[in-house]
Protein backbone atom coordinates (compact mmCIF):
# COMPACT_ATOMS: atom_id res chain seq x y z
CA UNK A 1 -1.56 21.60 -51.04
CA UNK A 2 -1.36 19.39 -54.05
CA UNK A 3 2.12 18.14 -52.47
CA UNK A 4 0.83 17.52 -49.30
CA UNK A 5 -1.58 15.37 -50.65
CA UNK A 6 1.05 13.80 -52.44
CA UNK A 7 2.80 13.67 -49.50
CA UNK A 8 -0.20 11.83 -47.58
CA UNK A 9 -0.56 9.35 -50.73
CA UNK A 10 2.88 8.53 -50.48
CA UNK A 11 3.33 7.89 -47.18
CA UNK A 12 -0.15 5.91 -47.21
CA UNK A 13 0.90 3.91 -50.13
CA UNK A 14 4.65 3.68 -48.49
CA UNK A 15 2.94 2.13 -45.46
CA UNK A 16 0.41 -0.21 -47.42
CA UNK A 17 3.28 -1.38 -49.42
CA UNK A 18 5.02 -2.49 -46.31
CA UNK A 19 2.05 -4.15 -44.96
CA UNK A 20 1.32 -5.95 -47.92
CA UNK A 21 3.43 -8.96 -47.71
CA UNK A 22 2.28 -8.69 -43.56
CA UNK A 23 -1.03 -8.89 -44.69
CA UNK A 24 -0.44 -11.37 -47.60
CA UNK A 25 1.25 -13.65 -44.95
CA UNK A 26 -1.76 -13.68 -42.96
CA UNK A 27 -4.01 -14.57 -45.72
CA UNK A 28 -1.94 -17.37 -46.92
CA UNK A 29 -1.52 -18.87 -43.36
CA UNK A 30 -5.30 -18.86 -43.10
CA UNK A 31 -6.11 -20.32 -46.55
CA UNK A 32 -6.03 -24.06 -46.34
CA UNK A 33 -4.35 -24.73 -49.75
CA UNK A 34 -0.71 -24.01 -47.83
CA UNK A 35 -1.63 -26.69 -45.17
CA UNK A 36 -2.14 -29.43 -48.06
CA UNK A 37 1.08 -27.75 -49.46
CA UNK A 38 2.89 -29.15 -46.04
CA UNK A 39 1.10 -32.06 -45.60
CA UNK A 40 1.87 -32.59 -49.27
CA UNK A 41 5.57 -32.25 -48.61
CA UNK A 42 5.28 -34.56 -45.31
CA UNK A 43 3.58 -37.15 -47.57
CA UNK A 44 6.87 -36.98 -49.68
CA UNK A 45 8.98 -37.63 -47.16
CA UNK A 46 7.44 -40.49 -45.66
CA UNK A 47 7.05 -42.20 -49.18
CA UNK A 48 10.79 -41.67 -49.80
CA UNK A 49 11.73 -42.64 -46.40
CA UNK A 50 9.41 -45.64 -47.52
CA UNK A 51 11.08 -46.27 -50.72
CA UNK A 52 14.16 -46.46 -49.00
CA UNK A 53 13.47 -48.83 -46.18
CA UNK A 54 11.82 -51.10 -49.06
CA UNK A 55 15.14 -50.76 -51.21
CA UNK A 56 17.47 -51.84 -48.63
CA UNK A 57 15.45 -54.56 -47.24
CA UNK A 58 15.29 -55.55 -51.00
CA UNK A 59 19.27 -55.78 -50.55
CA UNK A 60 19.22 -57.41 -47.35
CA UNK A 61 17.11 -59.93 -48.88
CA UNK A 62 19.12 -60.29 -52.18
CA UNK A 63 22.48 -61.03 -49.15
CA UNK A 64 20.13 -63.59 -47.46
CA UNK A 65 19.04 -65.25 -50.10
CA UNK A 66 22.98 -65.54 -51.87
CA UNK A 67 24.84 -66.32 -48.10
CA UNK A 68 21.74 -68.89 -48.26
CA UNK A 69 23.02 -70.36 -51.50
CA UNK A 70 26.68 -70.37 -50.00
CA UNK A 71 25.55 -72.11 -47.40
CA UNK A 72 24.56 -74.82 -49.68
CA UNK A 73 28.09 -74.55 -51.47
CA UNK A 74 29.99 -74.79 -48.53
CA UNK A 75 28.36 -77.33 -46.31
CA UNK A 76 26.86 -75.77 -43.84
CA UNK A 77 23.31 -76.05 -44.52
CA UNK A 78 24.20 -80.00 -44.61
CA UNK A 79 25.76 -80.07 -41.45
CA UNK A 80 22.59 -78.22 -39.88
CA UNK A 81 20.30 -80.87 -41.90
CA UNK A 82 22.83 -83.67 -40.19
CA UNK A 83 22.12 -82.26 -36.87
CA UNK A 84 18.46 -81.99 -37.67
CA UNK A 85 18.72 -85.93 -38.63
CA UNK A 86 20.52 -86.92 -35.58
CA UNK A 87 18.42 -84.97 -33.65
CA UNK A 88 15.45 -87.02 -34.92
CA UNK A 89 16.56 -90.25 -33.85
CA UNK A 90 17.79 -88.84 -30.38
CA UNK A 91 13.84 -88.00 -29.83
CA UNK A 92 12.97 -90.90 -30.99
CA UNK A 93 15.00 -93.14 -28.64
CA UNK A 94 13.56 -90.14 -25.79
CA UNK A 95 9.85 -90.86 -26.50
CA UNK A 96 10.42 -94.48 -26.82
CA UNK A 97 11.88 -94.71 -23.42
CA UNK A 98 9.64 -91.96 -21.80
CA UNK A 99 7.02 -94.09 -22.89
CA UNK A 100 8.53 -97.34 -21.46
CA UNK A 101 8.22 -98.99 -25.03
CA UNK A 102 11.15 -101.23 -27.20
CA UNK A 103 9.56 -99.64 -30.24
CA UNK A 104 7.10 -97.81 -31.43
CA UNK A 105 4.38 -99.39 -33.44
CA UNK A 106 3.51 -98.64 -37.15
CA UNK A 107 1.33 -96.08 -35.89
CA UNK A 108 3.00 -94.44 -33.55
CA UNK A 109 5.85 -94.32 -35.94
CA UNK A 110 3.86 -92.70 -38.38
CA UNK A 111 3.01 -90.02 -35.93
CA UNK A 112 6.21 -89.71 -34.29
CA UNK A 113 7.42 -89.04 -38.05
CA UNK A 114 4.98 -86.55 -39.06
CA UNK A 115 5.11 -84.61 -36.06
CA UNK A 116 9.07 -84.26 -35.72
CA UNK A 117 9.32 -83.86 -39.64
CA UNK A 118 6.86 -80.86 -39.48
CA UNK A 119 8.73 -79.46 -36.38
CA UNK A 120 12.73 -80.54 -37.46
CA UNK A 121 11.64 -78.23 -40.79
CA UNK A 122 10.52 -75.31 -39.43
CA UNK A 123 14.15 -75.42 -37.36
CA UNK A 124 15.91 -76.30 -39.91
CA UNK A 125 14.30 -73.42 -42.05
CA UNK A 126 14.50 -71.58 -38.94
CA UNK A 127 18.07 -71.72 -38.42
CA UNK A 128 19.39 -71.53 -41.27
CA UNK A 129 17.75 -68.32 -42.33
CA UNK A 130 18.98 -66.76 -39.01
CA UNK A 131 22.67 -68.07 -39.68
CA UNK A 132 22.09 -66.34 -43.16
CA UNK A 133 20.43 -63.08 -41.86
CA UNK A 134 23.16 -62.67 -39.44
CA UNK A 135 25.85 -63.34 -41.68
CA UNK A 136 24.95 -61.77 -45.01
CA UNK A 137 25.20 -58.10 -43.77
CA UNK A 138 28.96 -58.64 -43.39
CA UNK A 139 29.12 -58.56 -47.06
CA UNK A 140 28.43 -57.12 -50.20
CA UNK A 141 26.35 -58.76 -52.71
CA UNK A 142 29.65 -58.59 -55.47
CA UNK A 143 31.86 -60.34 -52.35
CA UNK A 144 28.85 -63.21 -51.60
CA UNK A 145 29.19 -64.04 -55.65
CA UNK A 146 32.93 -63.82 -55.25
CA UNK A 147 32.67 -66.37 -52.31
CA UNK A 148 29.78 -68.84 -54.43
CA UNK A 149 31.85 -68.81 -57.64
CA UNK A 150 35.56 -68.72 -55.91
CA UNK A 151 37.27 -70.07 -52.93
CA UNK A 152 40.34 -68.51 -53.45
CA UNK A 153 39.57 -64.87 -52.88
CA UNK A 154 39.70 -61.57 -50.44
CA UNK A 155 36.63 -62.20 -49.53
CA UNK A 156 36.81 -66.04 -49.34
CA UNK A 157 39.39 -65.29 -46.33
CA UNK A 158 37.22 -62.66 -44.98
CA UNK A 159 34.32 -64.94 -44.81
CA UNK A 160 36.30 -67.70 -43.81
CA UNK A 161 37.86 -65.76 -40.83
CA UNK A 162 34.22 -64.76 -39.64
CA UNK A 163 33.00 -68.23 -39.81
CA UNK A 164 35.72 -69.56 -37.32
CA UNK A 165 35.56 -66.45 -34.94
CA UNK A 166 31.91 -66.75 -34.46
CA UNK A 167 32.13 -71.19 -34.16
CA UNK A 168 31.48 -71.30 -30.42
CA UNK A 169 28.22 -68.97 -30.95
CA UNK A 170 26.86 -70.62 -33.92
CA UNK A 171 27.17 -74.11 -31.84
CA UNK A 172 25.24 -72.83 -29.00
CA UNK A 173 22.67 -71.06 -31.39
CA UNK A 174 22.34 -74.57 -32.75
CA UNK A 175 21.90 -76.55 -29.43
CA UNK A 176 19.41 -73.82 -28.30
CA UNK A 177 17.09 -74.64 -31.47
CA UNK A 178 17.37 -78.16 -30.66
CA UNK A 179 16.45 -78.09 -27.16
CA UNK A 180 13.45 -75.76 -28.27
CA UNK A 181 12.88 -78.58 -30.72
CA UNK A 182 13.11 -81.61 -28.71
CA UNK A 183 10.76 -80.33 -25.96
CA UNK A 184 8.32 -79.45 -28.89
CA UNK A 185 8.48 -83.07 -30.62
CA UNK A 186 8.00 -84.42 -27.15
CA UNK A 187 5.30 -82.96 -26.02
CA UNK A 188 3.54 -82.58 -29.21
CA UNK A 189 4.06 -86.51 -29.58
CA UNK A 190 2.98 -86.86 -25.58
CA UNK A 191 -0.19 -85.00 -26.35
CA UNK A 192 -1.43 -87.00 -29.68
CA UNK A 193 -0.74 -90.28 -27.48
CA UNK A 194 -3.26 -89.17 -24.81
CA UNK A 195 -5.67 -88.39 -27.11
């Protein structure tokens, strides 16, 4: 008898130990402390996914900001400010005839001036930061120094090749911001006159 109630305690204790972890599942499901536990570990990923967006955007901005400075080096950012110029005095002459004058008068000039300065800046900003953004990714930080410090480089002819493949789009990226700008400078300069 005393083996059959062995027997029975065994097998009872052989079938709670098998439903233990069943039943210890089903209590840690339910308690709440296993949800924080995930939305702990969801938390985590976000922030790192975070931490990396904000790391390369740090780099992109880093390439920007050093293709910006080549830029400067190389001439390019003067030729935009040359267009920018000549673009000026092309609205100039536009308003002058639009508005059936010779000239404009000191305080029309003044206007004129302050208006297409304010506008010709934000292209000139404008376009060269999208010349930069679009060309920077090309390279690596270590080849934009090369190119700023040394013309005579791998990465000088890289950069050099890219810059004459991509001519005919840069132009008509160019003559698109100074369309946009001309219609601006005209009808911002149209508007102050009527009122």
């Amino acid at each position: 008898m005393i083996s059959q109630i062995f027997k029975a305690m065994m097998l009872t204790g052989g079938i709670a130990a098998m439903a233990a972890p069943c039943m210890a599942q089903d209590i840690a499901d339910a308690h709440p402390s296993s949800q924080y536990a995930l939305a702990a570990g969801d938390v985590a990923t976000s922030a790192v996914a975070q931490l990396n967006d904000a790391a390369e955007n740090a780099r992109l901005r880093e390439k920007v900001e050093l293709y910006k400075q080549l830029m400067e080096l190389n001439g390019v950012s003067r030729n935009v400010r040359q267009v920018i110029s000549n673009t000026k005095i092309a609205t100039r002459l536009i308003v002058i005839d639009r508005a059936g004058l010779t000239t404009l008068t000191p305080e029309q000039d003044a206007r004129y001036n302050k208006i297409a300065d304010g506008i010709l800046l934000d292209t000139q900003n404008t376009l060269i930061d999208n010349i930069a953004m679009a060309q920077a990714p090309a390279f690596s930080a270590e080849e934009l120094q090369q190119l700023i410090t040394a013309n005579a480089s791998i990465a000088a002819a890289k950069y050099n090749a890219g810059k004459f493949m991509g001519q005919d789009e840069v132009a008509t990226q160019v003559q698109n911001y100074m369309i946009e700008a001309v219609i601006k400078i005209i009808k911002t300069f149209t508007e102050s006159q009527a009122s």
